[in-house]
C-alpha atoms as a PDB file:
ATOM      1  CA  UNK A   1      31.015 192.833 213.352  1.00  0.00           C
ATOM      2  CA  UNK A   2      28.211 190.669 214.453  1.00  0.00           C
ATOM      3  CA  UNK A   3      26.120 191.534 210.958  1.00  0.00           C
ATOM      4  CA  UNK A   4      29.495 190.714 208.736  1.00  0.00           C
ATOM      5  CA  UNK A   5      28.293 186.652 208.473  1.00  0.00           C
ATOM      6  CA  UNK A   6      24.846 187.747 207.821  1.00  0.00           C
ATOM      7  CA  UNK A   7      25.925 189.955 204.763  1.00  0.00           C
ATOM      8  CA  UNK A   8      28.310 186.949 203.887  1.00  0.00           C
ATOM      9  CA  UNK A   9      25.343 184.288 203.737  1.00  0.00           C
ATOM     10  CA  UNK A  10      23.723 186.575 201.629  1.00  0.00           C
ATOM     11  CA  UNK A  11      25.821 187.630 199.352  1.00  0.00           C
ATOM     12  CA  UNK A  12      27.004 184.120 198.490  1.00  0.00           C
ATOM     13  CA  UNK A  13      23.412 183.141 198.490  1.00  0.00           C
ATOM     14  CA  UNK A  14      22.676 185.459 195.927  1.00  0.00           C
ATOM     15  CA  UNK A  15      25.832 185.122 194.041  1.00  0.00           C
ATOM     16  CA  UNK A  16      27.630 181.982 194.101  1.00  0.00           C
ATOM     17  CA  UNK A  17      30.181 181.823 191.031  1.00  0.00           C
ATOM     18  CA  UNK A  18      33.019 180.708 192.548  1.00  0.00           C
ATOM     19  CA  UNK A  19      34.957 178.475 195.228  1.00  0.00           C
ATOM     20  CA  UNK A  20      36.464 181.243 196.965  1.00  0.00           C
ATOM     21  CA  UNK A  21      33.480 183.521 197.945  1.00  0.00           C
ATOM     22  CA  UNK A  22      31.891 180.380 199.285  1.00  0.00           C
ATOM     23  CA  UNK A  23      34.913 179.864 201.478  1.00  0.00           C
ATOM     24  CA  UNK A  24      34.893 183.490 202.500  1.00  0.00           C
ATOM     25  CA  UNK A  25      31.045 182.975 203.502  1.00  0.00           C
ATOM     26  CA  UNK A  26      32.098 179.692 205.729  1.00  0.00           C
ATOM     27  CA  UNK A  27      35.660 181.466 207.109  1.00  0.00           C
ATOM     28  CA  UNK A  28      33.287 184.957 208.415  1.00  0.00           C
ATOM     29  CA  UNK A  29      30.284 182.248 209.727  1.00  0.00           C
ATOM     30  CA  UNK A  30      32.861 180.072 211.470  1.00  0.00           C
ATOM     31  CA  UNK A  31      34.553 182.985 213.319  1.00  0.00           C
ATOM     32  CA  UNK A  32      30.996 183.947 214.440  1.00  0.00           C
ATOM     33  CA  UNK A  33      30.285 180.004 215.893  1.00  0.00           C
ATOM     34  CA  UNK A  34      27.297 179.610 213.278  1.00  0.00           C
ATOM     35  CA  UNK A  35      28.165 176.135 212.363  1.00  0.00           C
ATOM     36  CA  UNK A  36      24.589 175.236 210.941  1.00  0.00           C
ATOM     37  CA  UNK A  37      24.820 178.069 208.725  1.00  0.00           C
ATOM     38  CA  UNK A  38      28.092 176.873 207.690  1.00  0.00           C
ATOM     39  CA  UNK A  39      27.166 173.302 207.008  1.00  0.00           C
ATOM     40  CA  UNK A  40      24.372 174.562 205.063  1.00  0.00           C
ATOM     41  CA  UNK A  41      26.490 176.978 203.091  1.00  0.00           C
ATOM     42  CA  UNK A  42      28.871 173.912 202.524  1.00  0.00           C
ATOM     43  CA  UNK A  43      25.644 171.541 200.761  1.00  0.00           C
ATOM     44  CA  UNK A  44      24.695 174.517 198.996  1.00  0.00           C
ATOM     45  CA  UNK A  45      28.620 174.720 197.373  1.00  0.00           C
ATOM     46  CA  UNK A  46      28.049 170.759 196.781  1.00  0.00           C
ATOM     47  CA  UNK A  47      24.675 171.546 195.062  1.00  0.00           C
ATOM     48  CA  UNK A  48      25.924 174.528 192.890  1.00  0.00           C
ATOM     49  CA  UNK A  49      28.731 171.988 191.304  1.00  0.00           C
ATOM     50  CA  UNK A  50      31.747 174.169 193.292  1.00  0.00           C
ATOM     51  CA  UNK A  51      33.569 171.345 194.301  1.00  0.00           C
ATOM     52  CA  UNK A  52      34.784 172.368 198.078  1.00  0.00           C
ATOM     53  CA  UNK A  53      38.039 171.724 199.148  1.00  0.00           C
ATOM     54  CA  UNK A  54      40.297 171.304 202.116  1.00  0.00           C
ATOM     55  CA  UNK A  55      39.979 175.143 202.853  1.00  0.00           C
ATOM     56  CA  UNK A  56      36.225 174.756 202.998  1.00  0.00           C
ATOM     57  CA  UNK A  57      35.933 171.700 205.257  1.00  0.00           C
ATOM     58  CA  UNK A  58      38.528 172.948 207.609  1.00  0.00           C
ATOM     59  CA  UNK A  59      36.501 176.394 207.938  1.00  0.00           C
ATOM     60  CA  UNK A  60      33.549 174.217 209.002  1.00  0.00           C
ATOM     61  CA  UNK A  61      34.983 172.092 211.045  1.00  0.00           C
ATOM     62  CA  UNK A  62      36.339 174.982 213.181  1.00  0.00           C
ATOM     63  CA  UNK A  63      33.032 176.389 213.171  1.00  0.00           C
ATOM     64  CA  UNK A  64      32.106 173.077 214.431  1.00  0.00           C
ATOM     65  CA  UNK A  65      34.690 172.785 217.554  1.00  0.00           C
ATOM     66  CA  UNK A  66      33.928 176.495 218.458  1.00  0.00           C
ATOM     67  CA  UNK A  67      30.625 175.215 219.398  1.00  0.00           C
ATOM     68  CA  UNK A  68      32.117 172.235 220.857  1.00  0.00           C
ATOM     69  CA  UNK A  69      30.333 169.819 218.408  1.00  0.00           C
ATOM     70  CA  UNK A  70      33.564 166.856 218.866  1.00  0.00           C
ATOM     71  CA  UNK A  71      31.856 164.150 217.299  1.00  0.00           C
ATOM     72  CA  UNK A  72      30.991 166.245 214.507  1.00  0.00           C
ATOM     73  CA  UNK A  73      34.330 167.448 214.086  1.00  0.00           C
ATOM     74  CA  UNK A  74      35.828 163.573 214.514  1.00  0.00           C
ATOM     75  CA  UNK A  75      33.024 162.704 211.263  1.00  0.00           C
ATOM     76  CA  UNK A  76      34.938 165.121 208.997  1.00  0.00           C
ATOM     77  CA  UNK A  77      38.357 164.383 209.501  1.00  0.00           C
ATOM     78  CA  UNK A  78      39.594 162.194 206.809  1.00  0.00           C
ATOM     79  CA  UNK A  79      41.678 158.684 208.098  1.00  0.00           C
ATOM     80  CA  UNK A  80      42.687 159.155 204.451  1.00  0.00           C
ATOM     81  CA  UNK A  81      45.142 161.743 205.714  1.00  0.00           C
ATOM     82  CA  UNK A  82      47.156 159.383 207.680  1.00  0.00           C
ATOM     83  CA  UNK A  83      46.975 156.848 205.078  1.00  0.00           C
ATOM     84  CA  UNK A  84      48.153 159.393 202.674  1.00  0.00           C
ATOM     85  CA  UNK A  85      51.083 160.520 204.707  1.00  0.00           C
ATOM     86  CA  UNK A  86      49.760 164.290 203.847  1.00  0.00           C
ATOM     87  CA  UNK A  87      51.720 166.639 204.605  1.00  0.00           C
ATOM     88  CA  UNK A  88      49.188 170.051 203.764  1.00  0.00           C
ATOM     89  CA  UNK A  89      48.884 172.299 205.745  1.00  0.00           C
ATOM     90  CA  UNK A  90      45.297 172.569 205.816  1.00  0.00           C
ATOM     91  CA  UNK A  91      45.510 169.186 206.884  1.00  0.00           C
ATOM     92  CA  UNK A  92      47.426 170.091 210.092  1.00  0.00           C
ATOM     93  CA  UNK A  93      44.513 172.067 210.783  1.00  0.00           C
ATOM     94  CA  UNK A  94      41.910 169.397 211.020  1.00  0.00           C
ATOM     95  CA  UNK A  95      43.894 167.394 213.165  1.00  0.00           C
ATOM     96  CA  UNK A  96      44.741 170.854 215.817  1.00  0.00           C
ATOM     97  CA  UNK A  97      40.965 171.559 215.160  1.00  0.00           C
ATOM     98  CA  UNK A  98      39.905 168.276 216.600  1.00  0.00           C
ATOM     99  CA  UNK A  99      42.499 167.983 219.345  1.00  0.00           C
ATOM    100  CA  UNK A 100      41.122 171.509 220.059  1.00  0.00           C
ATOM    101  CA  UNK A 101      37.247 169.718 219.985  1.00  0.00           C
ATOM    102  CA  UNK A 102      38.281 166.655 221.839  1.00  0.00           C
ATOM    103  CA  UNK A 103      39.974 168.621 224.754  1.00  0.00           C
ATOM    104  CA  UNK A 104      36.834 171.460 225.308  1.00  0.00           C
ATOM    105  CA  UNK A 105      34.967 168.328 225.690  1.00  0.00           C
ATOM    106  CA  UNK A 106      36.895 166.534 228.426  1.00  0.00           C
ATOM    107  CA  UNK A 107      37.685 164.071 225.327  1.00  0.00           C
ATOM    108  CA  UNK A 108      41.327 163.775 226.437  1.00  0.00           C
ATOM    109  CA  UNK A 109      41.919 160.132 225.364  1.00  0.00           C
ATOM    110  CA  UNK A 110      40.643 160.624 221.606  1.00  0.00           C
ATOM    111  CA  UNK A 111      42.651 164.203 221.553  1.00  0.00           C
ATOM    112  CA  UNK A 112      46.010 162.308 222.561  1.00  0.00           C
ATOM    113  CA  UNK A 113      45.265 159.101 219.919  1.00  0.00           C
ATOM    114  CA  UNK A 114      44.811 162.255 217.231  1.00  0.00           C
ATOM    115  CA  UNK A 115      48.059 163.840 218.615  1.00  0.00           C
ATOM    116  CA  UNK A 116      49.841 160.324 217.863  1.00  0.00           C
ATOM    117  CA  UNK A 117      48.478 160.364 214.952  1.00  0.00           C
ATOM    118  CA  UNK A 118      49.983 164.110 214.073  1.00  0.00           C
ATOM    119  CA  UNK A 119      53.182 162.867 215.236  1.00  0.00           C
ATOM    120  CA  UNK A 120      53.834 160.383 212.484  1.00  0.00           C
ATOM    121  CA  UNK A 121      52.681 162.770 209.973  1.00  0.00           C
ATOM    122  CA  UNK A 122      55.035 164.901 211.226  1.00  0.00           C
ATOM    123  CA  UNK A 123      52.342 168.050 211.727  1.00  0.00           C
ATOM    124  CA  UNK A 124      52.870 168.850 215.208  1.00  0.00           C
ATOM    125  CA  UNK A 125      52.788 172.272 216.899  1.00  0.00           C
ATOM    126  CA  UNK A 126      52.109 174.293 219.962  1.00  0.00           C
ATOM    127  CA  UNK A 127      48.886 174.763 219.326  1.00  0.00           C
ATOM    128  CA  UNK A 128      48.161 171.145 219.185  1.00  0.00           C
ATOM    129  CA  UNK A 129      50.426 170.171 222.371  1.00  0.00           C
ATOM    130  CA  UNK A 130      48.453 173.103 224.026  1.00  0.00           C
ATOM    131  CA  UNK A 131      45.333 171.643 222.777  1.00  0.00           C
ATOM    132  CA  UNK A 132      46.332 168.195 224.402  1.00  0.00           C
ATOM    133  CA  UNK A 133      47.881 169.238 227.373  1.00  0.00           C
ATOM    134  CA  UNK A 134      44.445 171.049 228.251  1.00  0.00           C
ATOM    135  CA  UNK A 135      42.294 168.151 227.612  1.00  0.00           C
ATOM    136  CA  UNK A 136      44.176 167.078 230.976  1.00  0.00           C
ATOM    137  CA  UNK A 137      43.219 169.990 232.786  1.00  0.00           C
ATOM    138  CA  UNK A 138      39.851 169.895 231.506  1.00  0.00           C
ATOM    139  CA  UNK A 139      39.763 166.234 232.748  1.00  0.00           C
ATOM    140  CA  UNK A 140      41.153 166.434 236.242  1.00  0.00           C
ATOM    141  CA  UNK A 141      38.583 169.403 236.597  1.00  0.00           C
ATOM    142  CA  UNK A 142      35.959 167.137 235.869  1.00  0.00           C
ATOM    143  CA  UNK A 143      37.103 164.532 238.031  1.00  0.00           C
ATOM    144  CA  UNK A 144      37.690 166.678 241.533  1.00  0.00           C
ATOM    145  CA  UNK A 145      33.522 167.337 240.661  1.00  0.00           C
END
């Protein structure tokens, strides 16, 4: 329900102890587009020494392309990935994230350099060649305006 990231925020506000209620708080806050709560829930794991990990900044930067903030989205993807030749799947899931960003935001070029850049790390999927193929759509659209 709509009151479910409130209670979240709270509780993890009042009772921080570990890694996984924190990402709980950022999953329910994400799923309800409150990405300022979630980046604020994400310094305040940083501040109380619970060392965030891939789960928690792929559960902001959803929160992030929900509310179609692309560049913000772009800032927290790691080039280290590529360099890295990752292959987690939590990593997958910044890159279909930002594809996802890039494409609500008529970004089509940046979403197709990201979907390259999937390709050699071998993490593509349908929901990224959806993602990519509708940052075409979104594009023409803007263009027949």
């Amino acid at each position: 329900s709509m009151e479910n990231w409130r209670w979240a925020v709270r509780l993890f506000s009042s009772d921080a102890r570990d890694l996984i209620g924190a990402n709980s708080a950022l999953g329910v806050c994400g799923e309800h587009g409150h990405w300022g709560v979630a980046l604020a829930l994400l310094q305040s794991a940083v501040l109380k020494r619970l060392h965030p990990d891939a789960v928690s900044s792929t559960e902001v930067m959803s929160s992030l392309e929900r509310c179609c903030h692309w560049k913000s989205v772009l800032a927290m993807l790691p080039r280290s990935i590529l360099a890295s030749c990752s292959t987690d799947v939590r990593d997958r899931q910044k890159y279909t994230c930002a594809i996802v960003a890039c494409s609500s935001a008529s970004f089509w070029e940046k979403a197709v350099e990201l979907f390259e850049e999937m390709a050699v790390l071998r993490f593509l999927d349908s929901i990224s060649l959806n993602a990519v193929l509708e940052s075409f759509s979104f594009s023409a659209t803007a263009w027949s305006n």
